[in-house]
PDB file of N, CA and C in Angstrom:
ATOM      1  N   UNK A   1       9.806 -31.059 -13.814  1.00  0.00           N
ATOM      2  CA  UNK A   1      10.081 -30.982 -15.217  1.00  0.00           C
ATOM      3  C   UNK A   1       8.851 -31.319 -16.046  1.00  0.00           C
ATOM      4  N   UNK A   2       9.302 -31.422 -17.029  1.00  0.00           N
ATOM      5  CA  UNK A   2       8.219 -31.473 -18.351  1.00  0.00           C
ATOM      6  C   UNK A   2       7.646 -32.711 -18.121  1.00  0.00           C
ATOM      7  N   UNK A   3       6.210 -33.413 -18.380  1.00  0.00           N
ATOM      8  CA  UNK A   3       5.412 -34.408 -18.608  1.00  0.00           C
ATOM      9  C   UNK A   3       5.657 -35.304 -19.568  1.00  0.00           C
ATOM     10  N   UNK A   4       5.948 -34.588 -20.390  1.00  0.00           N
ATOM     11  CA  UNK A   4       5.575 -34.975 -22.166  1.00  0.00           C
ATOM     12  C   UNK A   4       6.628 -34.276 -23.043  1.00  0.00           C
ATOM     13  N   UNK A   5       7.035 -34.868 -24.131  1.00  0.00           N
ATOM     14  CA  UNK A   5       8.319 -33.828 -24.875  1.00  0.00           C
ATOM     15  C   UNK A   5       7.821 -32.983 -25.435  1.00  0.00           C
ATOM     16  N   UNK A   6       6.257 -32.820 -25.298  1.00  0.00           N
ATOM     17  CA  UNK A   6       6.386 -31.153 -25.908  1.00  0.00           C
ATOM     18  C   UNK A   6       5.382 -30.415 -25.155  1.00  0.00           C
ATOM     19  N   UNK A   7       5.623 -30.565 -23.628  1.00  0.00           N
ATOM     20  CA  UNK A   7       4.859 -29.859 -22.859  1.00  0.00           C
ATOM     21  C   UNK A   7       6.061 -29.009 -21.797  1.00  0.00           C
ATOM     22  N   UNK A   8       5.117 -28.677 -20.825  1.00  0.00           N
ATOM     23  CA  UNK A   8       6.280 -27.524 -19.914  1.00  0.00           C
ATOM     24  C   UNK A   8       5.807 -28.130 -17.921  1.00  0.00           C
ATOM     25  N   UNK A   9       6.932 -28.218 -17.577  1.00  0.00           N
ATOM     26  CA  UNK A   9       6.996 -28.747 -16.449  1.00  0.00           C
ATOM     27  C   UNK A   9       6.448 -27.060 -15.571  1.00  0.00           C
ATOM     28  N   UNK A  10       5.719 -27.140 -14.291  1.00  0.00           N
ATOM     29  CA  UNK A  10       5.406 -25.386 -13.945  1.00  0.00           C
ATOM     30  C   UNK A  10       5.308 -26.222 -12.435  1.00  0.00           C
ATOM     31  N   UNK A  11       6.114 -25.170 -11.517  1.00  0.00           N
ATOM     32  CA  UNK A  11       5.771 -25.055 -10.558  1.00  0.00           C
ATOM     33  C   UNK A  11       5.860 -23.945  -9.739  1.00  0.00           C
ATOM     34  N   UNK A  12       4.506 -23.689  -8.641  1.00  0.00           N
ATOM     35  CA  UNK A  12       5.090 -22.543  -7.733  1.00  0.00           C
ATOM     36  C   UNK A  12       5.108 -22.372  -6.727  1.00  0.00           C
ATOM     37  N   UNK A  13       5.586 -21.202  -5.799  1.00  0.00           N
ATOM     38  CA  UNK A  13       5.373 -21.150  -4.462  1.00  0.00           C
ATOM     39  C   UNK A  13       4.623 -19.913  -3.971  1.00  0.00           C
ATOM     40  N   UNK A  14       3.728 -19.392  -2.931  1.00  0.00           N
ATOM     41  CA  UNK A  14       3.330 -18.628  -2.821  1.00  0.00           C
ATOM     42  C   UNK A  14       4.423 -18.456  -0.983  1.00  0.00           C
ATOM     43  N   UNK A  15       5.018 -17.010  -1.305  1.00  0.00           N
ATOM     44  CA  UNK A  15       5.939 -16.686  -0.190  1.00  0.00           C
ATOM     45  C   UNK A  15       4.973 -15.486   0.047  1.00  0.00           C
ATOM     46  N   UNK A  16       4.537 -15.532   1.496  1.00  0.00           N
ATOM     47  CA  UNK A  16       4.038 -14.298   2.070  1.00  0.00           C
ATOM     48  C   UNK A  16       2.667 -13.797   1.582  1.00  0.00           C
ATOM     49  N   UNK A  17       2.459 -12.672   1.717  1.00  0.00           N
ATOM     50  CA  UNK A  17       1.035 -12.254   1.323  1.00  0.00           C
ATOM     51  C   UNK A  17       1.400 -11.176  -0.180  1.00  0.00           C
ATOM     52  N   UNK A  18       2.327 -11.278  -0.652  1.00  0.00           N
ATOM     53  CA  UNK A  18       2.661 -10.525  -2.085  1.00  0.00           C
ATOM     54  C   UNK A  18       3.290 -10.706  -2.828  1.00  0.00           C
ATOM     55  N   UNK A  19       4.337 -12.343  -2.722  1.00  0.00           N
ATOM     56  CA  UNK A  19       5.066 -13.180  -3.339  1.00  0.00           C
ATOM     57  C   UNK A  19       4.809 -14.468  -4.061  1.00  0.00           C
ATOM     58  N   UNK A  20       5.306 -14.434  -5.774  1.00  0.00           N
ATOM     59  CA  UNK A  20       4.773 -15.674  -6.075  1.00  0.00           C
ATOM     60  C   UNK A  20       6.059 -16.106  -7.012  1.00  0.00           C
ATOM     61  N   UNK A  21       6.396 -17.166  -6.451  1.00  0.00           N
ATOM     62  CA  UNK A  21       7.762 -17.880  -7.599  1.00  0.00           C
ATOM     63  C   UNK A  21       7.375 -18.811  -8.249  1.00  0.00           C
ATOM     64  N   UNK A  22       7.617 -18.672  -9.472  1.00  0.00           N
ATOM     65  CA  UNK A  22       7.230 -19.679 -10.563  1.00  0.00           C
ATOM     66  C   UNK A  22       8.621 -20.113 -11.118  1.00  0.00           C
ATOM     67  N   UNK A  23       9.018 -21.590 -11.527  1.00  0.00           N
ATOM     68  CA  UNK A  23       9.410 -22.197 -12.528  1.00  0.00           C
ATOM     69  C   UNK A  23       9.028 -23.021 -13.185  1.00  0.00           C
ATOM     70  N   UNK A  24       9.340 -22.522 -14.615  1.00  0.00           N
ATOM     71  CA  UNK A  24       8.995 -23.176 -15.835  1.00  0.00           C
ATOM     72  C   UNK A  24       9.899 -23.931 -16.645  1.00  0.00           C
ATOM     73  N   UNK A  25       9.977 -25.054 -16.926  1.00  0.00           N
ATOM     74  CA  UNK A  25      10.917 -25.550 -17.786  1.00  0.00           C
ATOM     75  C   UNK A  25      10.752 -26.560 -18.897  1.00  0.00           C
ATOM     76  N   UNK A  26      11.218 -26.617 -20.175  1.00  0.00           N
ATOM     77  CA  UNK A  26      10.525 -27.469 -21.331  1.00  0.00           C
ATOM     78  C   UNK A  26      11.701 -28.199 -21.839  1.00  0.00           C
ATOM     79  N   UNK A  27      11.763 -29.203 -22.653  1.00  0.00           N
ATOM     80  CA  UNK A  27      13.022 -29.484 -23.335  1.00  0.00           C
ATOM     81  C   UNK A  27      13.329 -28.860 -24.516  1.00  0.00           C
ATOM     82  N   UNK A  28      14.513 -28.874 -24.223  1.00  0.00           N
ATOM     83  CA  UNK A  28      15.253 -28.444 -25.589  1.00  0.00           C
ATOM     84  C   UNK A  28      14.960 -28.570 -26.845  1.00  0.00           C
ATOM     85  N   UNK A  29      14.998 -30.352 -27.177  1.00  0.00           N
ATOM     86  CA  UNK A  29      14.659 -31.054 -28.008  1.00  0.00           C
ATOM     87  C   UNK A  29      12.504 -30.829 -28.669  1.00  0.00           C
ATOM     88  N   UNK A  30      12.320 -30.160 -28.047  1.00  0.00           N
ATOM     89  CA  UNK A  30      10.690 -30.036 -28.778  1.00  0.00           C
ATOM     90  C   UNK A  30      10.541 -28.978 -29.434  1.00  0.00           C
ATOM     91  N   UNK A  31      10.329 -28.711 -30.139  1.00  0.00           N
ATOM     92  CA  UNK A  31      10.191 -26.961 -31.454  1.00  0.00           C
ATOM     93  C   UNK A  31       8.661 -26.985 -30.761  1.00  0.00           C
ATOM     94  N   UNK A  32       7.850 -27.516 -29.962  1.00  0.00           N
ATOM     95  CA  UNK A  32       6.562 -26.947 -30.022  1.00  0.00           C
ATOM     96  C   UNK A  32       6.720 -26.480 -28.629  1.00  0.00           C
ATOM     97  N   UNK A  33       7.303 -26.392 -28.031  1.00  0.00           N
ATOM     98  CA  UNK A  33       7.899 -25.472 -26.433  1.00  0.00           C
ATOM     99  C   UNK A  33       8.696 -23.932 -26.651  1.00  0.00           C
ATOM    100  N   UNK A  34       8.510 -23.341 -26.249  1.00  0.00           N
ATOM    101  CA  UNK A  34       9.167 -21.769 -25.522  1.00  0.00           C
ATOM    102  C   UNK A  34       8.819 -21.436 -24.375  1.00  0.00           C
ATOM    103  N   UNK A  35       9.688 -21.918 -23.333  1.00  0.00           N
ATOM    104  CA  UNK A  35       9.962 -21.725 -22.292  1.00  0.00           C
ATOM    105  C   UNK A  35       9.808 -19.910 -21.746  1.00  0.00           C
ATOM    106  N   UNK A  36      10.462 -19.006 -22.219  1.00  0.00           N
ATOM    107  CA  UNK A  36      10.450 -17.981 -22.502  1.00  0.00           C
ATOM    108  C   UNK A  36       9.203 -17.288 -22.466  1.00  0.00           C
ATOM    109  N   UNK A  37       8.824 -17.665 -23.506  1.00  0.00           N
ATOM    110  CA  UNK A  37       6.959 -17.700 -24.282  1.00  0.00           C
ATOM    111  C   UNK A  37       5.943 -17.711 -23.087  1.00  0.00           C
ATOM    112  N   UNK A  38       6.520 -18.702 -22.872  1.00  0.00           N
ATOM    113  CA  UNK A  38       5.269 -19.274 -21.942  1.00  0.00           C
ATOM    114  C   UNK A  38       5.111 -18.253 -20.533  1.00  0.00           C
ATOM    115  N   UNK A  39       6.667 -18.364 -19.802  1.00  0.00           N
ATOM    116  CA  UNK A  39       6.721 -17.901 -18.588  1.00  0.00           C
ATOM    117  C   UNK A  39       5.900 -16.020 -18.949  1.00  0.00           C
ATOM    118  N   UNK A  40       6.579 -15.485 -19.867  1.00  0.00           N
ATOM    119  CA  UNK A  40       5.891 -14.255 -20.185  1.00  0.00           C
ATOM    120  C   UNK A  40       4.576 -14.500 -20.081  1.00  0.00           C
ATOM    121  N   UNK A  41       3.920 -15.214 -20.905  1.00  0.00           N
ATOM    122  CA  UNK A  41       2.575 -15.632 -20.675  1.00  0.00           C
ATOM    123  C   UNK A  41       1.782 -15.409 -19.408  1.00  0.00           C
ATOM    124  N   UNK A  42       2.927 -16.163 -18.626  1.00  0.00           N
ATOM    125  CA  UNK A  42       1.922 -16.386 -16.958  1.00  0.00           C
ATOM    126  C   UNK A  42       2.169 -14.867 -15.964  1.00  0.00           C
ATOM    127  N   UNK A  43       3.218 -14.248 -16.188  1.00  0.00           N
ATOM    128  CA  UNK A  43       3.345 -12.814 -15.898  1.00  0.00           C
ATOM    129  C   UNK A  43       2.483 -11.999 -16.648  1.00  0.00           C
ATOM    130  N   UNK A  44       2.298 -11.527 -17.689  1.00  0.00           N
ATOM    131  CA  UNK A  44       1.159 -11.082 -18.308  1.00  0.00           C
ATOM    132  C   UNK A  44      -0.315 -11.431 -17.741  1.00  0.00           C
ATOM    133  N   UNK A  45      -0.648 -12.583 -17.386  1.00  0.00           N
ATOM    134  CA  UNK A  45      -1.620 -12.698 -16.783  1.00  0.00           C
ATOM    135  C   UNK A  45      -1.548 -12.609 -15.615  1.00  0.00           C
ATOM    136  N   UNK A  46      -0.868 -12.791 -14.545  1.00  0.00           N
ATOM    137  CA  UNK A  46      -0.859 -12.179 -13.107  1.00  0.00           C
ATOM    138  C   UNK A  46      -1.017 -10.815 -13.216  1.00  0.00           C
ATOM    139  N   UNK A  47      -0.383  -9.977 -14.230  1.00  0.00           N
ATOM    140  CA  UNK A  47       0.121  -8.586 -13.623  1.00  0.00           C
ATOM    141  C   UNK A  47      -1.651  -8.234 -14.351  1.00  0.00           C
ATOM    142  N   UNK A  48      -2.327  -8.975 -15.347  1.00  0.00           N
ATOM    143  CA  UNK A  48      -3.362  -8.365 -15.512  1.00  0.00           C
ATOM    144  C   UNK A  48      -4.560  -8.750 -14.618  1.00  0.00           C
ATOM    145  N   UNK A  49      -4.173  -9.909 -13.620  1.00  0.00           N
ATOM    146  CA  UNK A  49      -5.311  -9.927 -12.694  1.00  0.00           C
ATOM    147  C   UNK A  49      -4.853  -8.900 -11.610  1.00  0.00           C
ATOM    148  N   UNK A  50      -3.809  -8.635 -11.429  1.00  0.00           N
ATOM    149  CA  UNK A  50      -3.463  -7.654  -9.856  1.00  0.00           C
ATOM    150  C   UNK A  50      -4.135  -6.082 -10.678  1.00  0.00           C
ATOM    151  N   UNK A  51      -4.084  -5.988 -11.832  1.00  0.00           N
ATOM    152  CA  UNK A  51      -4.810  -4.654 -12.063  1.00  0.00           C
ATOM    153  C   UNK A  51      -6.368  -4.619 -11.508  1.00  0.00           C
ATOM    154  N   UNK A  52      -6.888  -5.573 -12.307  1.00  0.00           N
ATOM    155  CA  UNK A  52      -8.240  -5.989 -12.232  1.00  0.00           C
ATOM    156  C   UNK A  52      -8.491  -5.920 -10.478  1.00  0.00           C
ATOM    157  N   UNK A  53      -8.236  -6.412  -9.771  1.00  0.00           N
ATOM    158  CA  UNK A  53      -8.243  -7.251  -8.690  1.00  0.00           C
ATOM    159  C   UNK A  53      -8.056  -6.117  -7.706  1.00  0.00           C
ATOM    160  N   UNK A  54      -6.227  -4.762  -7.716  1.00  0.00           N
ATOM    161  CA  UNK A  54      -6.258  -4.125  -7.153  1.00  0.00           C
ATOM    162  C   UNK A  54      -7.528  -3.214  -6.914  1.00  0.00           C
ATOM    163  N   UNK A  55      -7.997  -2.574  -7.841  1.00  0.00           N
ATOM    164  CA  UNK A  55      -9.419  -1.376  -6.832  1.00  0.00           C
ATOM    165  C   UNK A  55     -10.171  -2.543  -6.548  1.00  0.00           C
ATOM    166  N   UNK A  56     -10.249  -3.877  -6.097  1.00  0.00           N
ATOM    167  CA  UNK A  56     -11.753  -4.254  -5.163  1.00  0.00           C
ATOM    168  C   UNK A  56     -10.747  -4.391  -4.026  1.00  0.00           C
ATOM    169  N   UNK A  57      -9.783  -4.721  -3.868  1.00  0.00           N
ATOM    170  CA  UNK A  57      -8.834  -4.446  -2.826  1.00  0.00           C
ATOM    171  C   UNK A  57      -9.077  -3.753  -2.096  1.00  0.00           C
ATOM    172  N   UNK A  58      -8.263  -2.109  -2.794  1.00  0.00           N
ATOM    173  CA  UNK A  58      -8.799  -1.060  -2.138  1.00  0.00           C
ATOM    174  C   UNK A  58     -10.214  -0.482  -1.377  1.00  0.00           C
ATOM    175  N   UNK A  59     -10.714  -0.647  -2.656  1.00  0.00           N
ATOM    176  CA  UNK A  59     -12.182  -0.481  -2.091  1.00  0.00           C
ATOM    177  C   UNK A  59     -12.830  -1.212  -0.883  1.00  0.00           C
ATOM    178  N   UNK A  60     -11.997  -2.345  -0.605  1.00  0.00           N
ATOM    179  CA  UNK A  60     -12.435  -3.258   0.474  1.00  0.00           C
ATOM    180  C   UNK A  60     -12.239  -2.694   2.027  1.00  0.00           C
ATOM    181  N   UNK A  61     -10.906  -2.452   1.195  1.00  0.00           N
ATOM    182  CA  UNK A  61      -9.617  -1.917   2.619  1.00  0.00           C
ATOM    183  C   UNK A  61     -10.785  -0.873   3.595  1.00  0.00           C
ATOM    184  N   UNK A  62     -11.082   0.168   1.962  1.00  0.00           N
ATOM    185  CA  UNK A  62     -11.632   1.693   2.664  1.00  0.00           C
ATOM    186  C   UNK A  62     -13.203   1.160   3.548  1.00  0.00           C
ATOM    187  N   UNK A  63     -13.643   0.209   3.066  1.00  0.00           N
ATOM    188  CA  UNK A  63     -15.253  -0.176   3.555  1.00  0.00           C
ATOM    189  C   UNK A  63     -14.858  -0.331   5.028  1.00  0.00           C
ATOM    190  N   UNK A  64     -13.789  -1.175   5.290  1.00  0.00           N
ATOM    191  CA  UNK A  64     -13.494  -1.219   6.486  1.00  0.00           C
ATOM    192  C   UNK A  64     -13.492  -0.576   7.456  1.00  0.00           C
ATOM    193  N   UNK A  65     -12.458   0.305   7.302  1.00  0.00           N
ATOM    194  CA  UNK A  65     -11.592   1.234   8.618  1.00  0.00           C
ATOM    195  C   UNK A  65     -11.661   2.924   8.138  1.00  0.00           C
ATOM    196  N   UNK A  66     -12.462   2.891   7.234  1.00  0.00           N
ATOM    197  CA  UNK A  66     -12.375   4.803   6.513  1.00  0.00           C
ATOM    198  C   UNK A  66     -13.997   5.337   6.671  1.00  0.00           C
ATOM    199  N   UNK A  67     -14.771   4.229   7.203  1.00  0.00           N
ATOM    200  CA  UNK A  67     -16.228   4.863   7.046  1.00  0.00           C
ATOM    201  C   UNK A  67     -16.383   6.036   8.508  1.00  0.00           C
ATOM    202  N   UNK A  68     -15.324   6.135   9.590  1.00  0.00           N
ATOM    203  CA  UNK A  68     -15.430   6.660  10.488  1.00  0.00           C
ATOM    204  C   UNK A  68     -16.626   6.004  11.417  1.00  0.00           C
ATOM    205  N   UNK A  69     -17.446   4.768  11.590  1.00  0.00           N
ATOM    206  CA  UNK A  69     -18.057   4.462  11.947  1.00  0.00           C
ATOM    207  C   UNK A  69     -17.526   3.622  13.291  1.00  0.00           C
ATOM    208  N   UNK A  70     -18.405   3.124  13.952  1.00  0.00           N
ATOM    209  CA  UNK A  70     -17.568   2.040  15.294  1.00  0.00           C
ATOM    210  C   UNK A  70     -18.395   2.800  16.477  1.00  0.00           C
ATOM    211  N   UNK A  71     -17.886   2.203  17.355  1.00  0.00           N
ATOM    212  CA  UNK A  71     -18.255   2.597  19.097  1.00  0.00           C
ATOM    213  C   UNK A  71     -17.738   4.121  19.366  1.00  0.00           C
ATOM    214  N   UNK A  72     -18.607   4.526  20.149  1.00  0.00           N
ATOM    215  CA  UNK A  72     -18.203   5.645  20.915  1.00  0.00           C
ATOM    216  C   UNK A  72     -17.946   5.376  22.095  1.00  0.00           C
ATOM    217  N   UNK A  73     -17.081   6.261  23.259  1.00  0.00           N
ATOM    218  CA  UNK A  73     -16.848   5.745  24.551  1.00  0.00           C
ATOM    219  C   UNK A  73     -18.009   7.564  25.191  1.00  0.00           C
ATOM    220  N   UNK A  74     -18.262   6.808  26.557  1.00  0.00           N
ATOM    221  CA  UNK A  74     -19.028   7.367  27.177  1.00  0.00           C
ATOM    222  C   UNK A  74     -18.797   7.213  28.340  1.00  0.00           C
ATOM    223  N   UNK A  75     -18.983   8.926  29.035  1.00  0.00           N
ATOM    224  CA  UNK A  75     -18.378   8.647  30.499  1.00  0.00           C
ATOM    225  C   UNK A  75     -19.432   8.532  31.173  1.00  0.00           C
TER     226      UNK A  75
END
């Protein structure tokens, strides 16, 4: 939960290699909290780092296993 009466308690879990659960929770009683607000907040910024973030991903993936490069076998 919350720290302070007009702050926001946050916690999360990271499940797996593409899962992330967050809860957020503030009191009632503070007009300088939105719970709501906030959690949008932290989705907005995930979904704008997985943009950012996806093509070096990709691009990583392809450096890997797409250059057709590696060992040859020889009889």
């Amino acid at each position: 939960g919350p720290v302070a009466d007009d702050g926001y308690g946050v916690s999360y879990m990271v499940a797996g290699e593409v899962r992330l659960f967050f809860h957020v929770s503030s009191k009632r009683s503070s007009k300088a909290t939105d719970t709501p607000r906030f959690y949008a907040n932290i989705e907005r910024a995930l979904l704008d780092m997985r943009k950012r973030l996806e093509p070096l991903s990709k691009a990583a993936k392809g450096a890997k296993g797409g250059g057709g490069g590696g060992s040859k076998k020889t009889k």
